[in-house]
Protein backbone atom coordinates (compact mmCIF):
# COMPACT_ATOMS: atom_id res chain seq x y z
CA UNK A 1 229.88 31.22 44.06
CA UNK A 2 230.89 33.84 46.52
CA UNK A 3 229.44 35.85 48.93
CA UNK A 4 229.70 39.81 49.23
CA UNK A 5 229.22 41.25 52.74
CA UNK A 6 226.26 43.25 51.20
CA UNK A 7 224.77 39.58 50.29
CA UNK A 8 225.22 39.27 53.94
CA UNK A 9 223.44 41.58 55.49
CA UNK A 10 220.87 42.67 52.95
CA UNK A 11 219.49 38.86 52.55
CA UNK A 12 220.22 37.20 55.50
CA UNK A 13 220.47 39.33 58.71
CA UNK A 14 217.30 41.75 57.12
CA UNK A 15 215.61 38.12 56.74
CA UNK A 16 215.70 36.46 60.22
CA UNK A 17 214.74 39.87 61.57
CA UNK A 18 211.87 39.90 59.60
CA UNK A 19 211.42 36.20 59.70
CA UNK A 20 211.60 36.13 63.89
CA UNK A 21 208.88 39.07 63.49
CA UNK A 22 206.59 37.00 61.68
CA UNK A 23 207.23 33.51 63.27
CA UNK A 24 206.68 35.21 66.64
CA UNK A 25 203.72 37.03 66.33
CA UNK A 26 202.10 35.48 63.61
CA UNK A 27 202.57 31.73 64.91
CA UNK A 28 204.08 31.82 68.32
CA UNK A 29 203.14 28.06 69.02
CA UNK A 30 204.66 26.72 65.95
CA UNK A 31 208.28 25.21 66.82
CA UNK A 32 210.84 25.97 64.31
CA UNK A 33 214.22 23.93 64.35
CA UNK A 34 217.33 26.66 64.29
CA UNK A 35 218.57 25.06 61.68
CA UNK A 36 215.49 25.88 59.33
CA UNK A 37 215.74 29.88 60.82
CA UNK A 38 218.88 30.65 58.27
CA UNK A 39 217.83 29.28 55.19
CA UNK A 40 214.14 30.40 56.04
CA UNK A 41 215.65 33.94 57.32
CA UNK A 42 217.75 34.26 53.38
CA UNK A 43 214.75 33.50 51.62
CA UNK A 44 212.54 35.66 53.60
CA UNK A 45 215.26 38.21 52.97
CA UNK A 46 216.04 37.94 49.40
CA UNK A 47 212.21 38.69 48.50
CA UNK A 48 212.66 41.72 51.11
CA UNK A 49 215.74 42.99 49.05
CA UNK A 50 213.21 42.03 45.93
CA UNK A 51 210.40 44.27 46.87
CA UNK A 52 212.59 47.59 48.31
CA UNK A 53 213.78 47.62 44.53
CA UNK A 54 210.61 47.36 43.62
CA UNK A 55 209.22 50.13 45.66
CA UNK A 56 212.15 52.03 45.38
CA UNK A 57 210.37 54.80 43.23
CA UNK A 58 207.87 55.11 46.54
CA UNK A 59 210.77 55.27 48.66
CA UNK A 60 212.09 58.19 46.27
CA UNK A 61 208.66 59.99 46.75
CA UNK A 62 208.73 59.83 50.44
CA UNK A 63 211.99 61.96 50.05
CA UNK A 64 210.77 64.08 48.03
CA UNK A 65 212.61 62.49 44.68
CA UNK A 66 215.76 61.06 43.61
CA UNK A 67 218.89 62.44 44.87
CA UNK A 68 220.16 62.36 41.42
CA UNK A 69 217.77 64.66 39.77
CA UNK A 70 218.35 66.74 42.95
CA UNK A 71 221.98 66.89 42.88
CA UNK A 72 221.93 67.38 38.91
CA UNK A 73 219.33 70.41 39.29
CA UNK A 74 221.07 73.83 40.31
CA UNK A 75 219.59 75.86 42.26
CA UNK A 76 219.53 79.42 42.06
CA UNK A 77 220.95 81.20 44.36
CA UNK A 78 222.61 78.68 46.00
CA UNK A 79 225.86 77.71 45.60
CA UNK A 80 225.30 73.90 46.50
CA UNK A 81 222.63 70.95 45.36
CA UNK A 82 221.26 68.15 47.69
CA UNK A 83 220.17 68.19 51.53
CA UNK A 84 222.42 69.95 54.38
CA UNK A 85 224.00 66.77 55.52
CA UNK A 86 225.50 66.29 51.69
CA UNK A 87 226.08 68.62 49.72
CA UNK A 88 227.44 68.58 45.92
CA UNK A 89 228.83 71.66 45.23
CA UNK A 90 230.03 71.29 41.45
CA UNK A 91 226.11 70.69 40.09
CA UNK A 92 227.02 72.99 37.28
CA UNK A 93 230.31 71.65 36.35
CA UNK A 94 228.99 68.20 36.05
CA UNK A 95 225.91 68.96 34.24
CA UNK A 96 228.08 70.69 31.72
CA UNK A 97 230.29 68.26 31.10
CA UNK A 98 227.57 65.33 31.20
CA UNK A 99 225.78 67.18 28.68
CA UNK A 100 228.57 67.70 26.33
CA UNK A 101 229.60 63.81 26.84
CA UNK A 102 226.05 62.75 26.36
CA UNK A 103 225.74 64.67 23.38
CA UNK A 104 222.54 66.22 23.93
CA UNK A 105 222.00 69.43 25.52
CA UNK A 106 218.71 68.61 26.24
CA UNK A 107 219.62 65.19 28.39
CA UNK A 108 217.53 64.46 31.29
CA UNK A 109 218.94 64.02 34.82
CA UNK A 110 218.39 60.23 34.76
CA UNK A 111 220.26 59.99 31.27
CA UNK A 112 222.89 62.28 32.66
CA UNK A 113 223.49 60.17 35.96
CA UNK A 114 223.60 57.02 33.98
CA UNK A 115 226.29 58.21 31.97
CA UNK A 116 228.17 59.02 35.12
CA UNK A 117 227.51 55.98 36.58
CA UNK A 118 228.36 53.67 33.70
CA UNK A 119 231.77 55.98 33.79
CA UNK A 120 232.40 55.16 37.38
CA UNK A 121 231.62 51.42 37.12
CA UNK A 122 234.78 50.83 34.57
CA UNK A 123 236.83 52.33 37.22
CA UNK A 124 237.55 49.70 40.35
CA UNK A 125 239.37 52.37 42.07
CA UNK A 126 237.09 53.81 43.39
CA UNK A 127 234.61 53.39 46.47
CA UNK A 128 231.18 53.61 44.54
CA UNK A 129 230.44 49.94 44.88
CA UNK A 130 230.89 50.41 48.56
CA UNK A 131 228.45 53.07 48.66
CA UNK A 132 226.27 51.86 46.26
CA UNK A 133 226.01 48.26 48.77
CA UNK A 134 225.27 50.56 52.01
CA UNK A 135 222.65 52.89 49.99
CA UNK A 136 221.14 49.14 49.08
CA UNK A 137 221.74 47.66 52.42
CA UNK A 138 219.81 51.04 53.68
CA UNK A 139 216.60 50.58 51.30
CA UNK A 140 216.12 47.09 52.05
CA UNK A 141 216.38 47.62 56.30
CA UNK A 142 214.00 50.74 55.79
CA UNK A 143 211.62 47.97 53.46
CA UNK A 144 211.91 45.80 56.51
CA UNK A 145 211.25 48.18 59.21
CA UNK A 146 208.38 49.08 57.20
CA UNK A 147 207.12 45.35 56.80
CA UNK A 148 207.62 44.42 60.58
CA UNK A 149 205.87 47.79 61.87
CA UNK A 150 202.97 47.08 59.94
CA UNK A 151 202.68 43.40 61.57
CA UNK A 152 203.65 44.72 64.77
CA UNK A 153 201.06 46.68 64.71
CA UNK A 154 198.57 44.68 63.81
CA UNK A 155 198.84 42.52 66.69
CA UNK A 156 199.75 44.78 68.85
CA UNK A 157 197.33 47.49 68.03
CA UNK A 158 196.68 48.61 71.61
CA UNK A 159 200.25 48.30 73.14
CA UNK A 160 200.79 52.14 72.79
CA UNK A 161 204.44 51.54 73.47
CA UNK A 162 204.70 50.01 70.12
CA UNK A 163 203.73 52.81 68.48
CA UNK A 164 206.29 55.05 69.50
CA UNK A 165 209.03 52.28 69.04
CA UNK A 166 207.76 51.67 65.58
CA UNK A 167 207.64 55.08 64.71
CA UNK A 168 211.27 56.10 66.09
CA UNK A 169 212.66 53.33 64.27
CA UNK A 170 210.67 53.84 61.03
CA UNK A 171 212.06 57.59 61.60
CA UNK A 172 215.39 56.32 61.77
CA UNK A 173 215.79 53.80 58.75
CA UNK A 174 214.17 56.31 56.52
CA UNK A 175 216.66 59.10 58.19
CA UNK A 176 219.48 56.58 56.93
CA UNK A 177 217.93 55.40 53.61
CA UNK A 178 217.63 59.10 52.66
CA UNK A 179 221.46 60.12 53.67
CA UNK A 180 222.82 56.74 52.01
CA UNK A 181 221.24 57.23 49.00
CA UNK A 182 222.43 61.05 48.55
CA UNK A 183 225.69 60.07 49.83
CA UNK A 184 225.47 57.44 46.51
CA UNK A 185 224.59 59.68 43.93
CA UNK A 186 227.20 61.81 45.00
CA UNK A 187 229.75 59.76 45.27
CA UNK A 188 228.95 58.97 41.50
CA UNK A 189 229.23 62.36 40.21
CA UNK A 190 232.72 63.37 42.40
CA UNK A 191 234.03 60.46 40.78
CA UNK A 192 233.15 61.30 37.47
CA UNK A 193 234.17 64.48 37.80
CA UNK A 194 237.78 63.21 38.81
CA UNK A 195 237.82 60.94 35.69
CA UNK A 196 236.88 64.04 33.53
CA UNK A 197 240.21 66.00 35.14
């Protein structure tokens, strides 16, 4: 069995995080061996990586939908789809040609991106799994950040410190979960695009 780098850091650096967070404020007194923090901290963290797919559609509403239906949606007007960071300028192109590979002209974003993506995924030339890991990697640390605020805060309801570290770095892993997870869904379409030429 081996190891990815995204097994890594999504399990087990996400998990002791979260696992210190809890064992600290929750039961301070209670000695832990070191030895019991890593397989604890995996654990802790696989059911993290669990529940930010979970809650992914949540995560998708707090920015303001999937990046895929946004990318796949012209707009008019404008001669580029997405958010200013990343922008997809070939929305029409690939909707076009989605459509005409799906076979329906009436396809839905979501059927149109998983045709692209099932596309990509035969390809190993590509970087999509890398981006794919780091938009992943992204959702669960923003499903953490989310989980430890919310006991940080609870214990330390009158610290007002706290609150302004909990909300710059809730501000920050959302910031990051948002750009990863255009930066994915882009990725997917360029590179179907480049198989299609």
């Amino acid at each position: 069995m081996s190891f990815k780098y995204y097994d890594l850091l999504s399990n087990l650096i996400v998990g002791i995080v979260a696992f210190f967070a809890i064992w600290k404020l929750l039961f301070p007194d209670l000695d832990i061996s070191e030895w019991v923090v890593i397989p604890a901290g995996y654990v802790v963290g696989y059911f993290l990586n669990a529940i930010s797919s979970l809650i992914e559609p949540f995560l998708f509403c707090t920015i303001c939908g999937k990046p895929s239906d946004k990318l796949l949606t012209p707009v008019p007007g404008q001669k580029w789809t997405g958010i200013k960071k990343v922008k997809f300028y070939f929305a029409e192109e690939a909707v076009k040609s989605l459509k005409k590979d799906t076979d329906d002209a009436e396809a839905t974003t979501d059927k149109m991106f998983g045709y692209a993506m099932r596309m990509v995924s035969s390809n190993n030339d590509n970087r999509v799994s890398d981006f794919n890991g780091n938009y992943a990697l992204s959702r669960v640390v923003f499903t953490t950040v989310i989980f430890v605020a919310i006991v940080v805060e609870c214990m330390l309801y009158d610290v007002w410190y706290s609150w302004l570290l909990s909300i710059a770095v809730l501000i920050l892993s959302w910031n990051r979960f948002k750009e990863s997870a255009y930066y994915y869904a882009k990725e997917v379409l360029t590179e179907y695009l480049k198989l299609k030429k």
